[in-house]
Protein backbone atom coordinates (compact mmCIF):
# COMPACT_ATOMS: atom_id res chain seq x y z
CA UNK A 1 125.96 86.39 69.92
CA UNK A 2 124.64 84.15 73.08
CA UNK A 3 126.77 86.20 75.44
CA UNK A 4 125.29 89.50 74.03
CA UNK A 5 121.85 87.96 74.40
CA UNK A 6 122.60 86.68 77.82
CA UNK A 7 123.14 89.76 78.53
CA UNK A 8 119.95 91.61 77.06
CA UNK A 9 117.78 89.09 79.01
CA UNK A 10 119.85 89.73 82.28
CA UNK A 11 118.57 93.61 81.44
CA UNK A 12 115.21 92.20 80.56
CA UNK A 13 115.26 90.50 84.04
CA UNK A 14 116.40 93.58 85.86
CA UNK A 15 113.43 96.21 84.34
CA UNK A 16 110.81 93.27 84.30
CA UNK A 17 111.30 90.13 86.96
CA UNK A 18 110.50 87.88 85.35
CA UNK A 19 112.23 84.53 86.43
CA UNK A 20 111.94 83.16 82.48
CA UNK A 21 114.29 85.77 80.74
CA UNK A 22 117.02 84.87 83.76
CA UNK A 23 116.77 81.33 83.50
CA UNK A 24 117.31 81.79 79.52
CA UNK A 25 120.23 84.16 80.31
CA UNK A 26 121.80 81.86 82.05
CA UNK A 27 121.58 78.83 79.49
CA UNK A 28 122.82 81.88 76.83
CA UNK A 29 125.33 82.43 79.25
CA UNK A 30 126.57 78.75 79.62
CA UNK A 31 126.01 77.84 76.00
CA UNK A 32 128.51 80.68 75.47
CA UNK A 33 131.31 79.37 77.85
CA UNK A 34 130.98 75.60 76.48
CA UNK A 35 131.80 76.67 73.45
CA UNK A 36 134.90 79.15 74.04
CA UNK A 37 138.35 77.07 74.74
CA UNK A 38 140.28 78.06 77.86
CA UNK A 39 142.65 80.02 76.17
CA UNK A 40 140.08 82.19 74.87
CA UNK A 41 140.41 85.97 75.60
CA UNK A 42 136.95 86.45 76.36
CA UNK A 43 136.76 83.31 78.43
CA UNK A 44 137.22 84.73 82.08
CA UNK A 45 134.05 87.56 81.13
CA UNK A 46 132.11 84.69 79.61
CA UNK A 47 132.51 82.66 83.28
CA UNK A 48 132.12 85.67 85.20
CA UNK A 49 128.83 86.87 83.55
CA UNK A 50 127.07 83.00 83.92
CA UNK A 51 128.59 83.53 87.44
CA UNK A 52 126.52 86.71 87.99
CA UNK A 53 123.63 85.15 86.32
CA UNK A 54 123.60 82.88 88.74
CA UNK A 55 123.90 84.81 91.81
CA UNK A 56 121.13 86.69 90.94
CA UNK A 57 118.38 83.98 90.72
CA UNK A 58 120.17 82.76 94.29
CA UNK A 59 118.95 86.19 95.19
CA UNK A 60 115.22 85.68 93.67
CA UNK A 61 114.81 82.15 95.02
CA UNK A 62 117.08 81.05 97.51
CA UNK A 63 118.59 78.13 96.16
CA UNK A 64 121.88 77.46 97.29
CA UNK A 65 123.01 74.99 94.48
CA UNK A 66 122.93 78.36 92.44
CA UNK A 67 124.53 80.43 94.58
CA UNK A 68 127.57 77.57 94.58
CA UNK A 69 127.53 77.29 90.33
CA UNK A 70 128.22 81.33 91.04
CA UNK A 71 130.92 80.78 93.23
CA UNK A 72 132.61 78.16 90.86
CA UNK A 73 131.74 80.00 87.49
CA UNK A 74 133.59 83.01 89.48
CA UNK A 75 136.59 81.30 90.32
CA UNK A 76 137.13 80.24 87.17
CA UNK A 77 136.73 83.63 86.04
CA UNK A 78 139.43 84.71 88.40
CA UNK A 79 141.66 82.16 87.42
CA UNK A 80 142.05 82.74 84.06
CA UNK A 81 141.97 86.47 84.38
CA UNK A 82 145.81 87.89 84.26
CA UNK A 83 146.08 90.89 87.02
CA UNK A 84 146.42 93.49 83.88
CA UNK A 85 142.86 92.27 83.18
CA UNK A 86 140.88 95.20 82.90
CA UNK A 87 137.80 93.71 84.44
CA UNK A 88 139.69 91.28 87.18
CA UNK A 89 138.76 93.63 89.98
CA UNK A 90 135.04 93.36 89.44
CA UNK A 91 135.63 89.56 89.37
CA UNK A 92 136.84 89.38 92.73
CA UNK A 93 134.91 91.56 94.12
CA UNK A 94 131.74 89.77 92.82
CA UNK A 95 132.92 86.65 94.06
CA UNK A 96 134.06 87.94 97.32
CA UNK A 97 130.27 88.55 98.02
CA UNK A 98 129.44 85.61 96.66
CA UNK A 99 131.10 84.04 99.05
CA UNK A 100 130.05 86.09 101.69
CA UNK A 101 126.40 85.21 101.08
CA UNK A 102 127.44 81.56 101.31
CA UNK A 103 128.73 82.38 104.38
CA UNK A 104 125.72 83.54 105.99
CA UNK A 105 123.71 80.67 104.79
CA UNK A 106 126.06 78.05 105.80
CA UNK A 107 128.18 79.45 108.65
CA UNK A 108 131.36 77.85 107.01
CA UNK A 109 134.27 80.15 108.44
CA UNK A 110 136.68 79.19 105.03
CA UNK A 111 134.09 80.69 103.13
CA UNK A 112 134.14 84.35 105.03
CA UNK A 113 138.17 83.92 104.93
CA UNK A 114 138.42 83.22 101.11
CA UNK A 115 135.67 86.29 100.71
CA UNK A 116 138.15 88.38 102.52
CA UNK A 117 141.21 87.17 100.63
CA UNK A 118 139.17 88.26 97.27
CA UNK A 119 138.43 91.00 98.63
CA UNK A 120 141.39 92.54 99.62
CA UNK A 121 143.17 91.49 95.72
CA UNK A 122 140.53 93.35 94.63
CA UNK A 123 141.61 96.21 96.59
CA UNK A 124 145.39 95.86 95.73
CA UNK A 125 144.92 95.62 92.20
CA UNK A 126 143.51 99.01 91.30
CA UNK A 127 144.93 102.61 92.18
CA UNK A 128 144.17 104.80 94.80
CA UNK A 129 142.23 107.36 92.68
CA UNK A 130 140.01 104.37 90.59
CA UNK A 131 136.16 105.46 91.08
CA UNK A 132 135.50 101.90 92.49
CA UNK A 133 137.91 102.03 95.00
CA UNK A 134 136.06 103.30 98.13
CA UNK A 135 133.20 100.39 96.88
CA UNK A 136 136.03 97.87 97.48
CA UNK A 137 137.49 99.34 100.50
CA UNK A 138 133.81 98.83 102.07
CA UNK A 139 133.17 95.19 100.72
CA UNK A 140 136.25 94.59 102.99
CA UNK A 141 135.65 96.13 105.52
CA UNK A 142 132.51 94.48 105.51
CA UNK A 143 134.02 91.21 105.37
CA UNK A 144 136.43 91.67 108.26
CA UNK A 145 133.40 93.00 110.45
CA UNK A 146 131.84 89.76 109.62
CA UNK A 147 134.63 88.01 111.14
CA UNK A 148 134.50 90.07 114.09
CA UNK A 149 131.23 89.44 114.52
CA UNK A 150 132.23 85.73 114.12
CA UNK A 151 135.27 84.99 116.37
CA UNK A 152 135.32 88.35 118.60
CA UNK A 153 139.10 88.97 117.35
CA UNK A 154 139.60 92.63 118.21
CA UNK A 155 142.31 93.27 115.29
CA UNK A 156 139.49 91.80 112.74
CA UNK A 157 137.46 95.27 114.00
CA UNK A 158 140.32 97.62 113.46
CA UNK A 159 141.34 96.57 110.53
CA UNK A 160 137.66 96.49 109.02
CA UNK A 161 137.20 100.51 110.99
CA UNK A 162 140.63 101.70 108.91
CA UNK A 163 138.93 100.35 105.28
CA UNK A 164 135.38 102.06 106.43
CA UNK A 165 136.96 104.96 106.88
CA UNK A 166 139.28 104.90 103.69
CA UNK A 167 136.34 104.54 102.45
CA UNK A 168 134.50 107.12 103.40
CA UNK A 169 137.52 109.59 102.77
CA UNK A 170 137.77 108.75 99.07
CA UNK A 171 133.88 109.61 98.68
CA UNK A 172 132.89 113.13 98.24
CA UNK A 173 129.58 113.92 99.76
CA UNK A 174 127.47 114.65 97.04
CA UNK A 175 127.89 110.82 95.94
CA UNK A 176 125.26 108.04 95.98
CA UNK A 177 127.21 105.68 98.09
CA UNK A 178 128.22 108.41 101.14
CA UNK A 179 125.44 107.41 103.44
CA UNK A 180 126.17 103.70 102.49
CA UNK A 181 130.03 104.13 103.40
CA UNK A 182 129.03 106.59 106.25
CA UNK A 183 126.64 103.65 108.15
CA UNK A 184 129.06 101.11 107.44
CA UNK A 185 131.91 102.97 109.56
CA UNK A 186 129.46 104.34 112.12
CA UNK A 187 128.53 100.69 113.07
CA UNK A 188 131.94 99.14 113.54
CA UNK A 189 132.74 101.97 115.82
CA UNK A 190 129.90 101.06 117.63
CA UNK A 191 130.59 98.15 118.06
CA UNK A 192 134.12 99.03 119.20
CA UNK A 193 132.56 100.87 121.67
CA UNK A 194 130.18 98.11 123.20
CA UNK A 195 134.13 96.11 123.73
CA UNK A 196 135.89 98.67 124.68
CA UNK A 197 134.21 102.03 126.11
CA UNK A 198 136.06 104.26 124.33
CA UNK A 199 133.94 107.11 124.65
CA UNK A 200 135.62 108.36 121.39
CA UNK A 201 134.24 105.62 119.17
CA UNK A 202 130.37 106.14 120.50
CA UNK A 203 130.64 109.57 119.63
CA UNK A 204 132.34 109.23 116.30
CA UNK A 205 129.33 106.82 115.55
CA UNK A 206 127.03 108.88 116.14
CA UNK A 207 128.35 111.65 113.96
CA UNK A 208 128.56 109.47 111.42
CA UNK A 209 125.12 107.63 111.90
CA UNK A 210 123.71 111.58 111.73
CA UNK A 211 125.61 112.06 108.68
CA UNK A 212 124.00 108.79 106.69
CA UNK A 213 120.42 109.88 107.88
CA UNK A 214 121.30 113.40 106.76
CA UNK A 215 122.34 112.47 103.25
CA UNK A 216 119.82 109.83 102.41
CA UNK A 217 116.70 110.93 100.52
CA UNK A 218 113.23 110.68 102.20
CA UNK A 219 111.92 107.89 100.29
CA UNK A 220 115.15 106.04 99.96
CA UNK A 221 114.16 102.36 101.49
CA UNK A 222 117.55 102.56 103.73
CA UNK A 223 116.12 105.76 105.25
CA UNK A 224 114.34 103.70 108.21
CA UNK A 225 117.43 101.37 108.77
CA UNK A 226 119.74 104.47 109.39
CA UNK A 227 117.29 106.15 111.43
CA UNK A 228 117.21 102.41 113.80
CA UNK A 229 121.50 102.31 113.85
CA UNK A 230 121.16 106.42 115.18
CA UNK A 231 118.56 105.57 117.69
CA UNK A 232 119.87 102.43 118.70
CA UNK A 233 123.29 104.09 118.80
CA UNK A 234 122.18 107.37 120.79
CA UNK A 235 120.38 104.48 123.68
CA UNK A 236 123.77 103.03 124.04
CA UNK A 237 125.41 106.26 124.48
CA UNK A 238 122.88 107.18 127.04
CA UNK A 239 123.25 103.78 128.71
CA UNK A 240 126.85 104.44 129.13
CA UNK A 241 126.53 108.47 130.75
CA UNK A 242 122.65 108.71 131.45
CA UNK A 243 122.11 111.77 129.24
CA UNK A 244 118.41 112.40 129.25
CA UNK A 245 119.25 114.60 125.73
CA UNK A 246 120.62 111.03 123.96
CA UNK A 247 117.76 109.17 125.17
CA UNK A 248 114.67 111.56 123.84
CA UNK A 249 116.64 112.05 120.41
CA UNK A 250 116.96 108.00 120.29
CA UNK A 251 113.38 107.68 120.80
CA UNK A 252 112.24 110.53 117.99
CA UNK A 253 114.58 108.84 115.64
CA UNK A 254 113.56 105.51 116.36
CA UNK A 255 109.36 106.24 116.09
CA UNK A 256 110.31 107.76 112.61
CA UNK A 257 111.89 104.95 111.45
CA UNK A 258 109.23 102.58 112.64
CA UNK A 259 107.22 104.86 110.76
CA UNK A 260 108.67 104.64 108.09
CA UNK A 261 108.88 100.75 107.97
CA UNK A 262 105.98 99.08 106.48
CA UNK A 263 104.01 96.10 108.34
CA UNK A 264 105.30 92.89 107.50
CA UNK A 265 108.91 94.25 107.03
CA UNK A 266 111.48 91.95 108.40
CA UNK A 267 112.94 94.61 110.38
CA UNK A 268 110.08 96.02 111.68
CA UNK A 269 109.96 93.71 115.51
CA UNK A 270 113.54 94.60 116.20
CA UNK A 271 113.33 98.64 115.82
CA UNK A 272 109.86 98.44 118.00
CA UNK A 273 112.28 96.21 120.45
CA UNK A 274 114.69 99.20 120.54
CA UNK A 275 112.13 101.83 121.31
CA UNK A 276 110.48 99.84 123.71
CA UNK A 277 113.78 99.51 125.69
CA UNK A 278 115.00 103.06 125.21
CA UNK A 279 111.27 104.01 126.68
CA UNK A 280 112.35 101.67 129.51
CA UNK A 281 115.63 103.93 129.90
CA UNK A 282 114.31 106.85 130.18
CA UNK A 283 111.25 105.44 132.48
CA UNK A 284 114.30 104.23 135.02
CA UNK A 285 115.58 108.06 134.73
CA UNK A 286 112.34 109.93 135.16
CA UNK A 287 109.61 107.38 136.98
CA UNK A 288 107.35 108.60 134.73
CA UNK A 289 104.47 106.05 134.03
CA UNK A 290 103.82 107.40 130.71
CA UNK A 291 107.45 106.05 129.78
CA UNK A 292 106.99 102.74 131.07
CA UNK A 293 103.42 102.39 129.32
CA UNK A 294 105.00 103.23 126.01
CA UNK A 295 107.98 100.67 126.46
CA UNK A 296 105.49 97.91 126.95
CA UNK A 297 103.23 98.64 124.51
CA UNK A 298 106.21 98.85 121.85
CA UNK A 299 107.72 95.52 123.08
CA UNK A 300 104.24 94.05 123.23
CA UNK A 301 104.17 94.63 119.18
CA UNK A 302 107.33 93.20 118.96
CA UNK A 303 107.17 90.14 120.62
CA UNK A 304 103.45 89.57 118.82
CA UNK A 305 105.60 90.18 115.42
CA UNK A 306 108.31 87.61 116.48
CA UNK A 307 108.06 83.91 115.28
CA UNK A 308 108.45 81.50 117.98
CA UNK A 309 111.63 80.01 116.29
CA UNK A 310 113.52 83.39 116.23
CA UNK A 311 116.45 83.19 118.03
CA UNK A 312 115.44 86.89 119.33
CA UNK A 313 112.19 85.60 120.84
CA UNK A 314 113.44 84.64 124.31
CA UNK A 315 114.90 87.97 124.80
CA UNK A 316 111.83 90.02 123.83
CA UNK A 317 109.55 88.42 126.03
CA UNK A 318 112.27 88.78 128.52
CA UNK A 319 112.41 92.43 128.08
CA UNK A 320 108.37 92.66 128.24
CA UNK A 321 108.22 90.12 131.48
CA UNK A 322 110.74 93.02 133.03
CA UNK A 323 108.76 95.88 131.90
CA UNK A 324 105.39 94.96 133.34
CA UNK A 325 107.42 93.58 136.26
CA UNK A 326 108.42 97.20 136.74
CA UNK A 327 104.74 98.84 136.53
CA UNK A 328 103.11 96.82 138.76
CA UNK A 329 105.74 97.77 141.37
CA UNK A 330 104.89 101.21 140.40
CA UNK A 331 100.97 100.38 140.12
CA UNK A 332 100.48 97.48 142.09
CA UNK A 333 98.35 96.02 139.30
CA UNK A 334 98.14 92.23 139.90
CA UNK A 335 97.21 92.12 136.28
CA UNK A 336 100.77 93.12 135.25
CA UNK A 337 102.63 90.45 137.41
CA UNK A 338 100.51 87.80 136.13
CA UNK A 339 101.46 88.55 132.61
CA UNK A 340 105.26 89.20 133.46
CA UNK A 341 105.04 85.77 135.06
CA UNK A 342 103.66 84.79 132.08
CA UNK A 343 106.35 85.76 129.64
CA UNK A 344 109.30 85.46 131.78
CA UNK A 345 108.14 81.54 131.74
CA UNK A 346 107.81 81.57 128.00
CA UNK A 347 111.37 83.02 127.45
CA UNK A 348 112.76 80.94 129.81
CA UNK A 349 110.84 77.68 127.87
CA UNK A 350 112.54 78.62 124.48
CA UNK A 351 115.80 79.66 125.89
CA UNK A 352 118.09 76.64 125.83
CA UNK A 353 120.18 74.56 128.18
CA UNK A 354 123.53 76.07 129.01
CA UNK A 355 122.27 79.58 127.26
CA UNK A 356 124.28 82.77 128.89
CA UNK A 357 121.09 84.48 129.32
CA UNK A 358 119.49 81.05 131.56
CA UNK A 359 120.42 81.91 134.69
CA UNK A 360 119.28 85.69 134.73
CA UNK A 361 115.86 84.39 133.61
CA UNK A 362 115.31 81.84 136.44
CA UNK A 363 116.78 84.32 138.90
CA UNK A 364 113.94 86.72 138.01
CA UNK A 365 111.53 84.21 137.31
CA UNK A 366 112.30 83.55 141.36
CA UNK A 367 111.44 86.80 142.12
CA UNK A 368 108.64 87.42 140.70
CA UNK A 369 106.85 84.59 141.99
CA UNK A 370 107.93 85.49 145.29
CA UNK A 371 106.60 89.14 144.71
CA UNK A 372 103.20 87.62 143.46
CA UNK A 373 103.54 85.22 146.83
CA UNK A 374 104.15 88.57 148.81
CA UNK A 375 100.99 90.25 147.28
CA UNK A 376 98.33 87.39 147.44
CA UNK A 377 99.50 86.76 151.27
């Protein structure tokens, strides 16, 4: 009887939001597993679902105290759940990305590797043909990219490309997760590229990045995100072999996705970063001062939209000090060197001591002054 009603307030919570039927769910849900003894058969579902309760108001509010009563209402769950269990898989699974959200709060690297080591049971404990199992081949995946992205191990990013693209072979096209499972591989080749240069993995991305755009619904809210990963994915590609053809697509997908992306949206300063720098590519292929115009007016948005304490800041008003750096040697306009002095100072004020990206910054802080000495002489 609680758990059942536990439950219907969890669905109450789901159609309505409101933060009253989840934090009654989740007193349902604990009243229920106080009072069932440890030997109980329903005792692992009873953990799990106070577990999931509780993972979703960490997801409303933010608190981390509930995100670690999800974590430990999950392990339990696990731990009395024999492997025959029918629902064990969704238990690791769920608490696999429980722990990966702790991970990204906290940084703590023995969360990410217990996440992965859930993960991966998960994977080994249902058949090749189960429905869920590209879902679980991508939460590792996921997870192993993570720990690429943490420690730079190389093996980390081929093991998480071969469960993307399990993945995505299990998963006929017609289903609602393709353009999920389809993003997910395109941007660990990517970024397999970026360390190696395979040209073989930057291509393969970008099929696939075409493929997720191509399958997701106008409307969807991941439609502008996939549209950023193909543009940002087509700049690198030009980067790499100066294809003016890679470069105009990038910056057609990347204007719809800004589009597309509402004001306010977290996202929103990085994509007009991207097509302010893929302007700036093509500007450095063509000389044409339209180009260069555009890239400055897009990073100009996106440093206005960046807080002061994001770690990003330094970079953008890097990338606008070099832009309007660039016109005025085109134009001549003092106006533009005084304002690239401008904001290469700022970025080099909020970058800090011993930062990779220091020295470049005074070095062109240098020469710009030097340039401005050379045009007031």
């Amino acid at each position: 009887m609680l758990t059942a009603l536990g439950i219907s307030l969890d669905n109450r919570f789901e159609s309505l939001g409101e933060l009253a039927d989840l934090t009654q769910s989740i007193m349902h849900h604990t009243a229920a597993v106080d009072l069932t003894p440890d030997g109980h058969m329903d005792k692992p579902a009873r953990l799990y679902n106070l577990g999931a309760a509780f993972s979703t108001r960490f997801e409303k509010l933010g608190d981390l105290a509930d995100l670690a009563q999800s974590i430990t209402s999950m392990v339990a769950a696990v731990e009395l759940a024999p492997d025959d269990h029918t629902q064990k898989p969704t238990f690791l699974v769920n608490l696999g990305k429980s722990l990966g959200k702790r991970f990204e709060q906290l940084g703590d690297p023995a969360d990410l590797e217990q996440s992965i080591t859930y993960h991966t049971a998960a994977v080994d404990l249902i058949s090749d043909d189960h429905l869920d199992k590209p879902t679980l081949l991508n939460y590792l995946g996921v997870s192993l990219f993570k720990k690429f992205e943490r420690l730079g191990n190389l093996p980390d990013l081929n093991q998480s490309i071969t469960y993307h693209t399990a993945a995505v072979d299990k998963t006929p096209d017609g289903h609602m997760e393709k353009p999920s499972l389809l993003d997910s591989l395109a941007l660990s080749l990517r970024h397999r590229f970026e360390r190696l240069g395979d040209l073989e993995d930057i291509n393969q991305s970008i099929i696939y990045h075409t493929d997720a755009v191509d399958l997701t619904p106008n409307g969807n809210p991941e439609k502008p995100r996939r549209l950023e990963h193909l543009g940002s994915c087509l700049s690198h590609r030009f980067e790499q072999h100066g294809d003016l053809e890679d470069i105009r697509k990038s910056i057609i997908q990347l204007k719809v996705a800004i589009d597309l992306t509402p004001h306010g949206h977290a996202d929103l300063p990085l994509r007009l970063d991207i097509l302010g720098t893929s302007f700036f590519y093509r500007y450095q292929c063509l000389r044409e001062l339209g180009d260069i115009n555009q890239a400055i007016i897009y990073e100009q948005a996106a440093v206005e939209l960046t807080a002061v304490s994001h770690l990003a800041k330094p970079s953008r008003l890097s990338n606008l000090g070099t832009f309007l750096m660039v016109r005025f040697q085109q134009s001549g306009d003092l106006g533009d060197l005084t304002r690239s002095l401008t904001h290469m100072e700022a970025a080099m004020n909020l970058t800090p001591d011993g930062h990779s990206a220091l020295p470049g910054q005074l070095n062109s802080l240098g020469t710009y002054f030097f340039q401005r000495f050379k045009k007031l002489a």
